[in-house]
PDB file of N, CA and C in Angstrom:
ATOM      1  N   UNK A   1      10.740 -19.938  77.228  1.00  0.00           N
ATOM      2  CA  UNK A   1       9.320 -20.066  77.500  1.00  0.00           C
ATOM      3  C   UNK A   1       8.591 -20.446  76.220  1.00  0.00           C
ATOM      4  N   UNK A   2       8.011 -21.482  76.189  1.00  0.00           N
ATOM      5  CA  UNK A   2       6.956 -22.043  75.192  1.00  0.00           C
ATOM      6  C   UNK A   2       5.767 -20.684  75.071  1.00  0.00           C
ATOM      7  N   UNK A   3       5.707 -20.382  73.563  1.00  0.00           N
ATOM      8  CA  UNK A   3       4.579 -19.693  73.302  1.00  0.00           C
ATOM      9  C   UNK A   3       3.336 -20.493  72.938  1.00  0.00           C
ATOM     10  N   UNK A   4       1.946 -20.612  73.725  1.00  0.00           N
ATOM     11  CA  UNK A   4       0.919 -21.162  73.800  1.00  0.00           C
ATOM     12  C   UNK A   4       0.224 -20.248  73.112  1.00  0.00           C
ATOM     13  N   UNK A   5      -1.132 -20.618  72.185  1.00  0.00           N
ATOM     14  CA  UNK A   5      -2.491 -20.123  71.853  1.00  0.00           C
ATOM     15  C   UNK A   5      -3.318 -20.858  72.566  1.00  0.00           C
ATOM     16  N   UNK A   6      -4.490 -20.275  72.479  1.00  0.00           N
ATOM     17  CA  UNK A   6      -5.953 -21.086  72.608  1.00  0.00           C
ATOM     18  C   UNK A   6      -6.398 -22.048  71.038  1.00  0.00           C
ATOM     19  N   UNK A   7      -7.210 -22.409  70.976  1.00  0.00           N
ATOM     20  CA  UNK A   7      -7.481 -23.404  69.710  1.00  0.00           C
ATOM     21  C   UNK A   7      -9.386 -22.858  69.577  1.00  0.00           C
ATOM     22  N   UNK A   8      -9.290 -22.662  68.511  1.00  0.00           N
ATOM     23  CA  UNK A   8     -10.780 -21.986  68.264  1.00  0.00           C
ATOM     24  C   UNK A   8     -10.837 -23.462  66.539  1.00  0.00           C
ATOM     25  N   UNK A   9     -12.306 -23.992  66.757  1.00  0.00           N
ATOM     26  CA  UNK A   9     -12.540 -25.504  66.822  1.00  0.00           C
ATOM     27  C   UNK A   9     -14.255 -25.078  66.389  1.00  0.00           C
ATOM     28  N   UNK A  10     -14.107 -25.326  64.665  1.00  0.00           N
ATOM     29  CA  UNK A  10     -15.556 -25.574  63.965  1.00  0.00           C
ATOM     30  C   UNK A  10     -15.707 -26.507  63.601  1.00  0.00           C
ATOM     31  N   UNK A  11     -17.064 -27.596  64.243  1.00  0.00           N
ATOM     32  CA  UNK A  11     -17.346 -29.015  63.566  1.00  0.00           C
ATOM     33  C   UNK A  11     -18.597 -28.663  62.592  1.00  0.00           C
ATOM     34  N   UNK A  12     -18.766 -28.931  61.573  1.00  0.00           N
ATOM     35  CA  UNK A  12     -20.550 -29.558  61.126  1.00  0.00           C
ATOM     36  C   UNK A  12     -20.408 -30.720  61.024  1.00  0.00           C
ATOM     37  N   UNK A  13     -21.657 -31.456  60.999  1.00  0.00           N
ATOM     38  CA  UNK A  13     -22.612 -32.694  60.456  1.00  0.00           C
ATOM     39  C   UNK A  13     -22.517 -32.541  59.422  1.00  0.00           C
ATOM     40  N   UNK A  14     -22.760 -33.108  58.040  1.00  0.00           N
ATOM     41  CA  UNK A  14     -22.835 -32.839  56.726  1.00  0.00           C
ATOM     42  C   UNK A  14     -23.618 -34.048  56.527  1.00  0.00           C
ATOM     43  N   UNK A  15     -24.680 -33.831  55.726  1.00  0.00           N
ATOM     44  CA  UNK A  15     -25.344 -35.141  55.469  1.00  0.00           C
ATOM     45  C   UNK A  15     -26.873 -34.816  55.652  1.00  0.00           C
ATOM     46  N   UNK A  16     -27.962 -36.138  55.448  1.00  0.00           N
ATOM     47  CA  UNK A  16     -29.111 -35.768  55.006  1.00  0.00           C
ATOM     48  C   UNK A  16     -29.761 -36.766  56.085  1.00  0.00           C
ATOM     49  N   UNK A  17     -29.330 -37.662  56.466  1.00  0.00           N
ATOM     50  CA  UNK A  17     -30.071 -38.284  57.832  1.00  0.00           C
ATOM     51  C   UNK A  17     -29.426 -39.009  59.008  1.00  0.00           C
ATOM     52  N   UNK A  18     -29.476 -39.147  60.073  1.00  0.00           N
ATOM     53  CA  UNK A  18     -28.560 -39.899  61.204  1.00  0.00           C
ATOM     54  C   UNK A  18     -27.907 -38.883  62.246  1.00  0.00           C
ATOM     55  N   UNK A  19     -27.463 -38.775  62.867  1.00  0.00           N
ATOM     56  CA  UNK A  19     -26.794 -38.345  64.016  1.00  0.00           C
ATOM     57  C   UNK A  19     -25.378 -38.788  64.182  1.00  0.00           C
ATOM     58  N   UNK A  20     -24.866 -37.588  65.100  1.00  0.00           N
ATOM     59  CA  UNK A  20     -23.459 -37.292  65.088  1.00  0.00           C
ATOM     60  C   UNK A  20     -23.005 -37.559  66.684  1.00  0.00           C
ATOM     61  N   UNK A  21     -22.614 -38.270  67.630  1.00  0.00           N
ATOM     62  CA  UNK A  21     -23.069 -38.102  69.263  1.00  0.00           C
ATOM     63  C   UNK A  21     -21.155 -38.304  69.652  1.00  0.00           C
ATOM     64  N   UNK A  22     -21.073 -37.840  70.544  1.00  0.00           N
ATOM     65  CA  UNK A  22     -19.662 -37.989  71.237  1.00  0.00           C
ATOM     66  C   UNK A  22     -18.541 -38.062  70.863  1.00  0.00           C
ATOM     67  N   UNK A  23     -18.290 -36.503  70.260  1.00  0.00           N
ATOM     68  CA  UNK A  23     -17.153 -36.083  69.527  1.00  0.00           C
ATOM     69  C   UNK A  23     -15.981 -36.266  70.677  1.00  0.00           C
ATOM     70  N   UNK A  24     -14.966 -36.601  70.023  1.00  0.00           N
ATOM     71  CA  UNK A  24     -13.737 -37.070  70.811  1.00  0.00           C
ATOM     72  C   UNK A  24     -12.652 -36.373  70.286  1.00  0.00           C
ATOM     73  N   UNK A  25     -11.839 -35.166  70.897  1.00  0.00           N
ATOM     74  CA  UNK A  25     -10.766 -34.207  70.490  1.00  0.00           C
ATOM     75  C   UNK A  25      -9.303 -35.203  71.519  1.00  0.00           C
ATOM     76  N   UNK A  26      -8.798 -35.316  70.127  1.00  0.00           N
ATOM     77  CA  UNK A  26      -7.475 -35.990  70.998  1.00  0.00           C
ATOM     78  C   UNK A  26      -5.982 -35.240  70.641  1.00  0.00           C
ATOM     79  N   UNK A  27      -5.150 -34.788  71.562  1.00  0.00           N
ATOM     80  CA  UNK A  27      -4.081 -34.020  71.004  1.00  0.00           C
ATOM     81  C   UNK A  27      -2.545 -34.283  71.566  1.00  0.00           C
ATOM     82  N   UNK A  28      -2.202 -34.827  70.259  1.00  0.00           N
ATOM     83  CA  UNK A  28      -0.848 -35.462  70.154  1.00  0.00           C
ATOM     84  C   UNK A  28      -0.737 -36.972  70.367  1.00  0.00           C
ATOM     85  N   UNK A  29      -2.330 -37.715  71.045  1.00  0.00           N
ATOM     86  CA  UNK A  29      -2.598 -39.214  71.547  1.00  0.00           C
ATOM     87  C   UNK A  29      -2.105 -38.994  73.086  1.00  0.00           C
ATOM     88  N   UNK A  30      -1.998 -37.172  73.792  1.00  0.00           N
ATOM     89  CA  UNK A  30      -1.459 -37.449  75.247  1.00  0.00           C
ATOM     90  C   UNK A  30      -2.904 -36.903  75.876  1.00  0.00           C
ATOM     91  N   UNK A  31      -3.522 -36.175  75.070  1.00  0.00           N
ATOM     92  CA  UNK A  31      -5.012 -35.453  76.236  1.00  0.00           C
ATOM     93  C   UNK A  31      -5.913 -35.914  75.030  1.00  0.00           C
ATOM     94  N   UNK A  32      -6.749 -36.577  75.837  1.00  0.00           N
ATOM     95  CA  UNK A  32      -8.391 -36.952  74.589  1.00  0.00           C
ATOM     96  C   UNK A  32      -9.581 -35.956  75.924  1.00  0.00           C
ATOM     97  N   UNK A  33     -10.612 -35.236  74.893  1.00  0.00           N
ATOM     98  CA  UNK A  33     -11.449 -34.666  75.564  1.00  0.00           C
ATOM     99  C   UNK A  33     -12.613 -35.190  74.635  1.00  0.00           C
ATOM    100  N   UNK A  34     -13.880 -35.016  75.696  1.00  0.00           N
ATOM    101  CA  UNK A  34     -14.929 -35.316  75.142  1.00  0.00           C
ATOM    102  C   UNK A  34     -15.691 -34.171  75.190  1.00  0.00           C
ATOM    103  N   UNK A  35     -16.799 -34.532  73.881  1.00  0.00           N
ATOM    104  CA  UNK A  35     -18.312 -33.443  74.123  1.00  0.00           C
ATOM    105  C   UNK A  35     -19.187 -33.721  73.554  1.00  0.00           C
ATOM    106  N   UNK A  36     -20.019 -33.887  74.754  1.00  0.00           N
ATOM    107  CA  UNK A  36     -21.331 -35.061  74.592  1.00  0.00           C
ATOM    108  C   UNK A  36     -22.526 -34.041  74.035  1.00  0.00           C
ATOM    109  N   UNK A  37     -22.474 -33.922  72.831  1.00  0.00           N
ATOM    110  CA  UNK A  37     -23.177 -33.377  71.940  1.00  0.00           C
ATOM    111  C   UNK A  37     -23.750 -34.375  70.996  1.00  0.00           C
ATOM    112  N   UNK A  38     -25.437 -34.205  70.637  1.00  0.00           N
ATOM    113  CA  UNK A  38     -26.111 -34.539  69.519  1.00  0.00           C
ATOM    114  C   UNK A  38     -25.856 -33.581  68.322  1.00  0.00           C
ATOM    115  N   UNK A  39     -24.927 -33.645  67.098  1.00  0.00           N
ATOM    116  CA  UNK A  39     -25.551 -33.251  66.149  1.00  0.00           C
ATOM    117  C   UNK A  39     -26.829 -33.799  65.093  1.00  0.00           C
ATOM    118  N   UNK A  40     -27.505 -33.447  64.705  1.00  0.00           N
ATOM    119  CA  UNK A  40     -28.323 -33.451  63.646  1.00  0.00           C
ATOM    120  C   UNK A  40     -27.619 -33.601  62.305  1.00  0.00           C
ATOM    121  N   UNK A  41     -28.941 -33.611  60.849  1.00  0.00           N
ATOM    122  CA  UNK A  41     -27.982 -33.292  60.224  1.00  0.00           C
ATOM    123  C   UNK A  41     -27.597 -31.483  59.900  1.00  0.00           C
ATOM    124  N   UNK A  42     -26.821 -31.069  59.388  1.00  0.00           N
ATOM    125  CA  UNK A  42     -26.327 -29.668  59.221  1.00  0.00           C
ATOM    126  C   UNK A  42     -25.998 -28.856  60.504  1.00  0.00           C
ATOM    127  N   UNK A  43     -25.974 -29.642  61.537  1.00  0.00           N
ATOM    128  CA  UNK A  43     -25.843 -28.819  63.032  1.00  0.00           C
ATOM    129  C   UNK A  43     -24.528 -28.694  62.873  1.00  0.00           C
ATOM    130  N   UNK A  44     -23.964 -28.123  63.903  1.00  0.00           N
ATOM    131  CA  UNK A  44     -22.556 -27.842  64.108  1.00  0.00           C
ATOM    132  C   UNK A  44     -22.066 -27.074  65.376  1.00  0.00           C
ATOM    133  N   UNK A  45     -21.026 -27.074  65.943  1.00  0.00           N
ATOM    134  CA  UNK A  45     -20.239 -26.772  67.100  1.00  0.00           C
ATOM    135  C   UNK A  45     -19.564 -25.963  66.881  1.00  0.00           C
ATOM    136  N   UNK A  46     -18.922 -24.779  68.473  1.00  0.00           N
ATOM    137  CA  UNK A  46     -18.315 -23.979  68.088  1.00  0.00           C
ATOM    138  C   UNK A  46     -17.164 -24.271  69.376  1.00  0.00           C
ATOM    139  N   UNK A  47     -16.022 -24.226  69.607  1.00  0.00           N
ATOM    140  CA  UNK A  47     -15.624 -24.047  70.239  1.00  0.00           C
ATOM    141  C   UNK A  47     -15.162 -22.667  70.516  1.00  0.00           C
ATOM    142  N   UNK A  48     -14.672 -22.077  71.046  1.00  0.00           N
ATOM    143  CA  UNK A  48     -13.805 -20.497  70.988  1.00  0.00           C
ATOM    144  C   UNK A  48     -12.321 -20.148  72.079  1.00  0.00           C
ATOM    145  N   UNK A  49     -12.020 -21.163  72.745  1.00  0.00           N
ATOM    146  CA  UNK A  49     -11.318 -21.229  73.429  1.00  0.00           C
ATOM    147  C   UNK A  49     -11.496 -20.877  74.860  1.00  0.00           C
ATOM    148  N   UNK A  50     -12.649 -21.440  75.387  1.00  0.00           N
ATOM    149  CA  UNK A  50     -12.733 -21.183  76.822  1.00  0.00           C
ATOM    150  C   UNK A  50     -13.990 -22.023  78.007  1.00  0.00           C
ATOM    151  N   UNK A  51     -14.462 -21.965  78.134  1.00  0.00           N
ATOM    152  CA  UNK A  51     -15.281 -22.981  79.082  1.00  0.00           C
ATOM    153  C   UNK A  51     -16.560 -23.231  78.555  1.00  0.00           C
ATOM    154  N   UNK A  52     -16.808 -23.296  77.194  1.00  0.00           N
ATOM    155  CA  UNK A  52     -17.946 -23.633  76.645  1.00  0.00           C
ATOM    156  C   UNK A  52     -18.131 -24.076  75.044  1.00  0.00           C
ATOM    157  N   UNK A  53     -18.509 -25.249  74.954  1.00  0.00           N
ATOM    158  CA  UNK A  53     -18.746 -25.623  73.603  1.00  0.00           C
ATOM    159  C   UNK A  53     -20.594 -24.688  72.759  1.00  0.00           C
ATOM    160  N   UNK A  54     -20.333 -24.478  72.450  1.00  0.00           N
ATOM    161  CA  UNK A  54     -21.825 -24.013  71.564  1.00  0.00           C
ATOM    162  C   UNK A  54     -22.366 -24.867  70.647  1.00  0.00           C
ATOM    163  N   UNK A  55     -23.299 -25.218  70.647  1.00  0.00           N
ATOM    164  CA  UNK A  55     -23.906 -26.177  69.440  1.00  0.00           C
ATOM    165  C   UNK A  55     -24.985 -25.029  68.816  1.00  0.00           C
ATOM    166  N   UNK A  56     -25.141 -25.293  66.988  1.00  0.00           N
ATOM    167  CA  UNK A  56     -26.088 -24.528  66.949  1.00  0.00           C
ATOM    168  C   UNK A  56     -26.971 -25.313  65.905  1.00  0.00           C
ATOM    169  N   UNK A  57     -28.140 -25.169  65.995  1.00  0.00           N
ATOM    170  CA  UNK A  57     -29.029 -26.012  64.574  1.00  0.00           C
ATOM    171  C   UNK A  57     -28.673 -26.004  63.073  1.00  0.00           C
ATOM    172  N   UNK A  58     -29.219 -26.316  62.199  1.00  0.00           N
ATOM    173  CA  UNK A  58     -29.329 -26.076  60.848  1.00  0.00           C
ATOM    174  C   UNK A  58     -29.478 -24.635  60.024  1.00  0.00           C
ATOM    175  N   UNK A  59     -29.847 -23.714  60.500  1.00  0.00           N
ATOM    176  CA  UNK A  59     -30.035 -22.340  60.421  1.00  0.00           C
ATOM    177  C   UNK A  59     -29.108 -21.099  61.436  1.00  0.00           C
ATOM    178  N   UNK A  60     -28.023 -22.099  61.913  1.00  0.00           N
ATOM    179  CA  UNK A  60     -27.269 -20.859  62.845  1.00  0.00           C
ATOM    180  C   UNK A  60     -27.904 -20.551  63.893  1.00  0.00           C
ATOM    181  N   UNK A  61     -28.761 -21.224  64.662  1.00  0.00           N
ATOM    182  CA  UNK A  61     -29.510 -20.599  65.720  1.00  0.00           C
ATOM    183  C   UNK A  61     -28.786 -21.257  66.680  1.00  0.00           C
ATOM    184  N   UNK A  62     -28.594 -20.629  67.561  1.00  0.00           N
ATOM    185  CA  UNK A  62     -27.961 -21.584  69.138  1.00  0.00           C
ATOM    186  C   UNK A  62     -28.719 -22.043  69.915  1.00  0.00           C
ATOM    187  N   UNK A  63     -28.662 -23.888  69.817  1.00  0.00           N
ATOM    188  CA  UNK A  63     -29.394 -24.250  70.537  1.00  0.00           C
ATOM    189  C   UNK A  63     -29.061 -24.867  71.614  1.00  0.00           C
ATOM    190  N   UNK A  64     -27.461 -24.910  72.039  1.00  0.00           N
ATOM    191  CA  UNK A  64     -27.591 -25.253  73.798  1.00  0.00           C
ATOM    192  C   UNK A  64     -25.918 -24.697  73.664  1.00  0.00           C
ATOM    193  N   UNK A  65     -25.581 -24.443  74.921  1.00  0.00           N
ATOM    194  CA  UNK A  65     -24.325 -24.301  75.618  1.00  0.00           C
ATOM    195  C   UNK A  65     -23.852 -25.393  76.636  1.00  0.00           C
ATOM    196  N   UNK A  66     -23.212 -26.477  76.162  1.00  0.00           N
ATOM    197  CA  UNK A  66     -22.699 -27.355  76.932  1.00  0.00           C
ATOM    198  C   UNK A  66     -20.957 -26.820  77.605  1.00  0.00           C
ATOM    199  N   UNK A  67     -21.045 -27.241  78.960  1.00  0.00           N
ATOM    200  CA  UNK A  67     -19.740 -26.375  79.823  1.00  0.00           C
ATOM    201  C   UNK A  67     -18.442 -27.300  79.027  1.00  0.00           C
ATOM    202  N   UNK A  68     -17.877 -26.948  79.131  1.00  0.00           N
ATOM    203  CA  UNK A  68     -16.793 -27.462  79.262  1.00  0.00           C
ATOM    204  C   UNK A  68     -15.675 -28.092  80.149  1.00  0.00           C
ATOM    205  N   UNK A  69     -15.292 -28.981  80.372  1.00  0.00           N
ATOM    206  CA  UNK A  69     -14.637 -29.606  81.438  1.00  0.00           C
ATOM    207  C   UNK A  69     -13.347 -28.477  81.569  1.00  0.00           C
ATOM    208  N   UNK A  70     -12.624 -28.499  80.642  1.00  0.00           N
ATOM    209  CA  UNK A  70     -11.037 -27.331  80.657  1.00  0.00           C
ATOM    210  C   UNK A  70     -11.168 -25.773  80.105  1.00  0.00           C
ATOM    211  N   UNK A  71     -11.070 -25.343  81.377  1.00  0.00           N
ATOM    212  CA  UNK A  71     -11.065 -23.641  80.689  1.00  0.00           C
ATOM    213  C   UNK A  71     -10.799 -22.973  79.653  1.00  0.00           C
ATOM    214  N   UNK A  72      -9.836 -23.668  79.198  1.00  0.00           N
ATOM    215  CA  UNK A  72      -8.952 -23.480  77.699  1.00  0.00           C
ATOM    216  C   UNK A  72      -8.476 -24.719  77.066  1.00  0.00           C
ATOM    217  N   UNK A  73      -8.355 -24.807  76.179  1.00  0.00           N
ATOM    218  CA  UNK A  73      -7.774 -25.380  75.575  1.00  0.00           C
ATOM    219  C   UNK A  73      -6.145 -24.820  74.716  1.00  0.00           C
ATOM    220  N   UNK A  74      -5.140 -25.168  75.026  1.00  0.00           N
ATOM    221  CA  UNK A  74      -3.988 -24.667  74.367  1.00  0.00           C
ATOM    222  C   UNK A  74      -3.430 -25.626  73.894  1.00  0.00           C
ATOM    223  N   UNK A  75      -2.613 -25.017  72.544  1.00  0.00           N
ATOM    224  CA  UNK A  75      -1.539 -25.759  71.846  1.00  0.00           C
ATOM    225  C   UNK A  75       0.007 -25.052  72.377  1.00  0.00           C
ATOM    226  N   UNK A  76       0.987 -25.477  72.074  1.00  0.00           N
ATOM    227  CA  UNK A  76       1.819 -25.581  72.411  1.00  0.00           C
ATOM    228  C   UNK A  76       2.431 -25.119  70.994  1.00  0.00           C
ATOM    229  N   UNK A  77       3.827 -24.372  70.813  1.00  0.00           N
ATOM    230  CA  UNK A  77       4.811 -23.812  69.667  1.00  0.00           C
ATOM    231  C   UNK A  77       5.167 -25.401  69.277  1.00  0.00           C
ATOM    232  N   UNK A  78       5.278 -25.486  67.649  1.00  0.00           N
ATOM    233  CA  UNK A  78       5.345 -26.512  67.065  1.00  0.00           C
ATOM    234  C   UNK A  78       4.667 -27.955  66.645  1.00  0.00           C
ATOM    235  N   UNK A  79       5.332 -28.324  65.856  1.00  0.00           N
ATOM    236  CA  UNK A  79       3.815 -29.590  64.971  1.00  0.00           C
ATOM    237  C   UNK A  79       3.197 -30.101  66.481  1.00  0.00           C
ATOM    238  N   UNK A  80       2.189 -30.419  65.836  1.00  0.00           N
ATOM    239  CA  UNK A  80       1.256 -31.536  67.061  1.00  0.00           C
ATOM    240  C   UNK A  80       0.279 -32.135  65.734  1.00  0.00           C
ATOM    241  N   UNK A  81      -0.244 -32.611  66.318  1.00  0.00           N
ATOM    242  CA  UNK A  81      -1.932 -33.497  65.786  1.00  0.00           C
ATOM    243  C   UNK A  81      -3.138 -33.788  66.857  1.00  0.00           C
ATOM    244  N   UNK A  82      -4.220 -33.016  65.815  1.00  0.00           N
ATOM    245  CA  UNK A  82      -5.090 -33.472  66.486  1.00  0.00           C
ATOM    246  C   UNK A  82      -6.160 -34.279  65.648  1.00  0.00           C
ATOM    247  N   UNK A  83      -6.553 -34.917  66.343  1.00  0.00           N
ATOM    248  CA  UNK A  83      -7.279 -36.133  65.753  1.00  0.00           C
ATOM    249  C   UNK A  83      -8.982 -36.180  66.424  1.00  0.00           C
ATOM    250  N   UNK A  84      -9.276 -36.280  65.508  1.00  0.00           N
ATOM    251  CA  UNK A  84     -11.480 -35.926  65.901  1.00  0.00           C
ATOM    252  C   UNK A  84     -11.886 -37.302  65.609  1.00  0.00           C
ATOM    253  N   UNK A  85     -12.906 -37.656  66.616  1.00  0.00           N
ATOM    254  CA  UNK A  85     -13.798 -39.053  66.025  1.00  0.00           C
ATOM    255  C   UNK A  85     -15.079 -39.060  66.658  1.00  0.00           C
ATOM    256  N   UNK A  86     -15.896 -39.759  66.336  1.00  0.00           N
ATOM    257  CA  UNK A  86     -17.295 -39.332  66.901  1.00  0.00           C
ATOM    258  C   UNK A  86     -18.091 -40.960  66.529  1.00  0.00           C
ATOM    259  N   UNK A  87     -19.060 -40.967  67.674  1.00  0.00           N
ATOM    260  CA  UNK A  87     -20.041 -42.119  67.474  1.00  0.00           C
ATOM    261  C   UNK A  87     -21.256 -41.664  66.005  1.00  0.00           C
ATOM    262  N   UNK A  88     -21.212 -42.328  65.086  1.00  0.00           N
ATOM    263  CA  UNK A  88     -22.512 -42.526  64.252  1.00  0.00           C
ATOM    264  C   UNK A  88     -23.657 -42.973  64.129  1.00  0.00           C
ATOM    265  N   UNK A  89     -24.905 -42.622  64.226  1.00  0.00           N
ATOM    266  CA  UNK A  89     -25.839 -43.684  64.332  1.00  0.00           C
ATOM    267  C   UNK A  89     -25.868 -44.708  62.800  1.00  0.00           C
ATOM    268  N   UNK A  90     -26.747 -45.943  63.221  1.00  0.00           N
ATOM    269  CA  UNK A  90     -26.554 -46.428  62.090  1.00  0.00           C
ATOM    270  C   UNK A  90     -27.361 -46.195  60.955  1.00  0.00           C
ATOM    271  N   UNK A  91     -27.153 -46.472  60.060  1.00  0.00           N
ATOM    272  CA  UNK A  91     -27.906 -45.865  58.575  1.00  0.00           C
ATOM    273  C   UNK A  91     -27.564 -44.501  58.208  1.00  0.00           C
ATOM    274  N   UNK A  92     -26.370 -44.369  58.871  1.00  0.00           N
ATOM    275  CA  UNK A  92     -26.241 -42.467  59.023  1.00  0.00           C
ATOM    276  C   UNK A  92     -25.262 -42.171  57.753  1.00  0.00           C
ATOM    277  N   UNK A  93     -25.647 -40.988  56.953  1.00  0.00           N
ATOM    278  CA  UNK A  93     -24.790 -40.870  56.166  1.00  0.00           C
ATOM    279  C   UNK A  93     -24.105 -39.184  56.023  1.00  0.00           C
ATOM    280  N   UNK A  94     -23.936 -39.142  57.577  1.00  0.00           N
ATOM    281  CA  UNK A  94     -23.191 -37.911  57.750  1.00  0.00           C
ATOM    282  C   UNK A  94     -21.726 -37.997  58.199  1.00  0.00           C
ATOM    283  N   UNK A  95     -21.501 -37.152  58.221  1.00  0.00           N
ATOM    284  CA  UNK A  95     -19.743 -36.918  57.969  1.00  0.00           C
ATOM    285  C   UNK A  95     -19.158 -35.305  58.718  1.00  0.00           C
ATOM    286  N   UNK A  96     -18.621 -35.350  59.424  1.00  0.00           N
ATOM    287  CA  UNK A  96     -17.906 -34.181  59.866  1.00  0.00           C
ATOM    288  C   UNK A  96     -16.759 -33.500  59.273  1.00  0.00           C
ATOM    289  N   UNK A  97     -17.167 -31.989  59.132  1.00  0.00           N
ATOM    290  CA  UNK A  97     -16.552 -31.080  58.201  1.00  0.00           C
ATOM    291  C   UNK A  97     -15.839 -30.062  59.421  1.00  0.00           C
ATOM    292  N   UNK A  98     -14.952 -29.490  59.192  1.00  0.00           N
ATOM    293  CA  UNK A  98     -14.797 -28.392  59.589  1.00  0.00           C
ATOM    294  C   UNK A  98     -13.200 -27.591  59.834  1.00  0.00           C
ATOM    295  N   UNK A  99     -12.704 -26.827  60.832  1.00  0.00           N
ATOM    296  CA  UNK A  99     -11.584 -26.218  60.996  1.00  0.00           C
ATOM    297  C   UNK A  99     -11.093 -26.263  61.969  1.00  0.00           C
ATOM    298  N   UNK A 100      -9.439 -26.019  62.278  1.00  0.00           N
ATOM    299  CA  UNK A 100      -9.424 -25.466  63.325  1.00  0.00           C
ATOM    300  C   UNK A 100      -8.456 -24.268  63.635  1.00  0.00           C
ATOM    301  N   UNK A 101      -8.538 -23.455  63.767  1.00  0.00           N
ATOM    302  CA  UNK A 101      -7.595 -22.043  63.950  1.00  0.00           C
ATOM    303  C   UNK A 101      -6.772 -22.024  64.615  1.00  0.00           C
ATOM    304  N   UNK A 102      -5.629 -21.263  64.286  1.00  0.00           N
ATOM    305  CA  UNK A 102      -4.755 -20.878  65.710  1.00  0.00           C
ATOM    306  C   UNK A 102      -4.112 -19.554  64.933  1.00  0.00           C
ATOM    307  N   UNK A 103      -3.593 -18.491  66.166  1.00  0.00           N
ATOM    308  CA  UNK A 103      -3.059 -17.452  65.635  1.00  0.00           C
ATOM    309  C   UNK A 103      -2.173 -17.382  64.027  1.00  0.00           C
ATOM    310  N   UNK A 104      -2.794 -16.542  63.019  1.00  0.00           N
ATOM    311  CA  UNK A 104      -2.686 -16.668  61.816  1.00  0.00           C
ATOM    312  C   UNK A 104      -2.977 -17.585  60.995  1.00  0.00           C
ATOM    313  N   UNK A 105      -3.279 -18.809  60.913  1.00  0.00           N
ATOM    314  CA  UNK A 105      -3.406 -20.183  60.067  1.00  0.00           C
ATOM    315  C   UNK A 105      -4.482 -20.556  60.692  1.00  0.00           C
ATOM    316  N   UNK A 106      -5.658 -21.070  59.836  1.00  0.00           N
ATOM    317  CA  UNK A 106      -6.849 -21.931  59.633  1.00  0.00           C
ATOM    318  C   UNK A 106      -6.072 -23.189  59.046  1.00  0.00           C
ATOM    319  N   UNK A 107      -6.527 -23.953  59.450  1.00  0.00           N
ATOM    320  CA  UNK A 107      -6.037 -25.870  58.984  1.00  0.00           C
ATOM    321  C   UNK A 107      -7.540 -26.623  58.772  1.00  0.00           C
ATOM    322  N   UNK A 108      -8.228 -26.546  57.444  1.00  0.00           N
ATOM    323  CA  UNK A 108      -9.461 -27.248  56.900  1.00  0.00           C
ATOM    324  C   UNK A 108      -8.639 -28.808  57.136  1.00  0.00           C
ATOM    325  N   UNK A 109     -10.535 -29.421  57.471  1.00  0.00           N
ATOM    326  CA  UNK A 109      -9.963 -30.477  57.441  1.00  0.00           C
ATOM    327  C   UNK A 109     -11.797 -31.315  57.150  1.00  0.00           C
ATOM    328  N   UNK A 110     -10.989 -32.409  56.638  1.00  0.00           N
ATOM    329  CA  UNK A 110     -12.599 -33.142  56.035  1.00  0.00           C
ATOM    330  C   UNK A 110     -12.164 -34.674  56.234  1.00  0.00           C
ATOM    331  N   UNK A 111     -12.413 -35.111  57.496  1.00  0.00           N
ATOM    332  CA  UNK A 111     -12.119 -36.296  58.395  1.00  0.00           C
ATOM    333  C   UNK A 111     -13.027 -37.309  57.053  1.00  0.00           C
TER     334      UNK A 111
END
């Protein structure tokens, strides 16, 4: 039996003007998910492993709960990749920062 986790999934914006819109989670190049989120700049996303993405402003405040299409999200025992990409507006000079967890190990990553 394959031992599965959930995937707990921190994005920010980083940057000083432009927008961040339709982050794209793709894993292994076999499941791509979307989440049609505006970041700002300094906003950021939370995933936690279950039927809801969280977005929150510049100050940590939560400002919407978008559903989630898949109840969970799981990885699977052994390497994989996941790969993040997102629409930019233009003149934008933000950049997505963030992590993603799984039982014991955080994996930083600065796309």
């Amino acid at each position: 039996m394959t031992e599965e986790q959930p995937l707990y999934l921190v994005l920010g914006a980083v940057g000083e003007s432009g927008t961040i819109n339709r982050l794209s989670i793709d894993f292994n190049g076999y499941e791509t998910y979307v989440i049609n989120a505006e970041l700002k700049p300094n906003w950021g996303i939370t995933y936690r492993g279950d039927d809801t993405v969280l977005v929150y402003d510049e100050v940590g405040r939560l400002e919407s709960k978008i559903p989630f299409k898949k109840d969970k999200l799981t990885l699977s025992q052994g390497p994989g990749n996941i790969r993040i990409s997102a629409e930019f507006s233009a003149q934008s000079d933000m950049k997505l920062e963030g992590y993603v967890r799984l039982k014991g190990k955080t994996e930083l990553f600065n796309p």
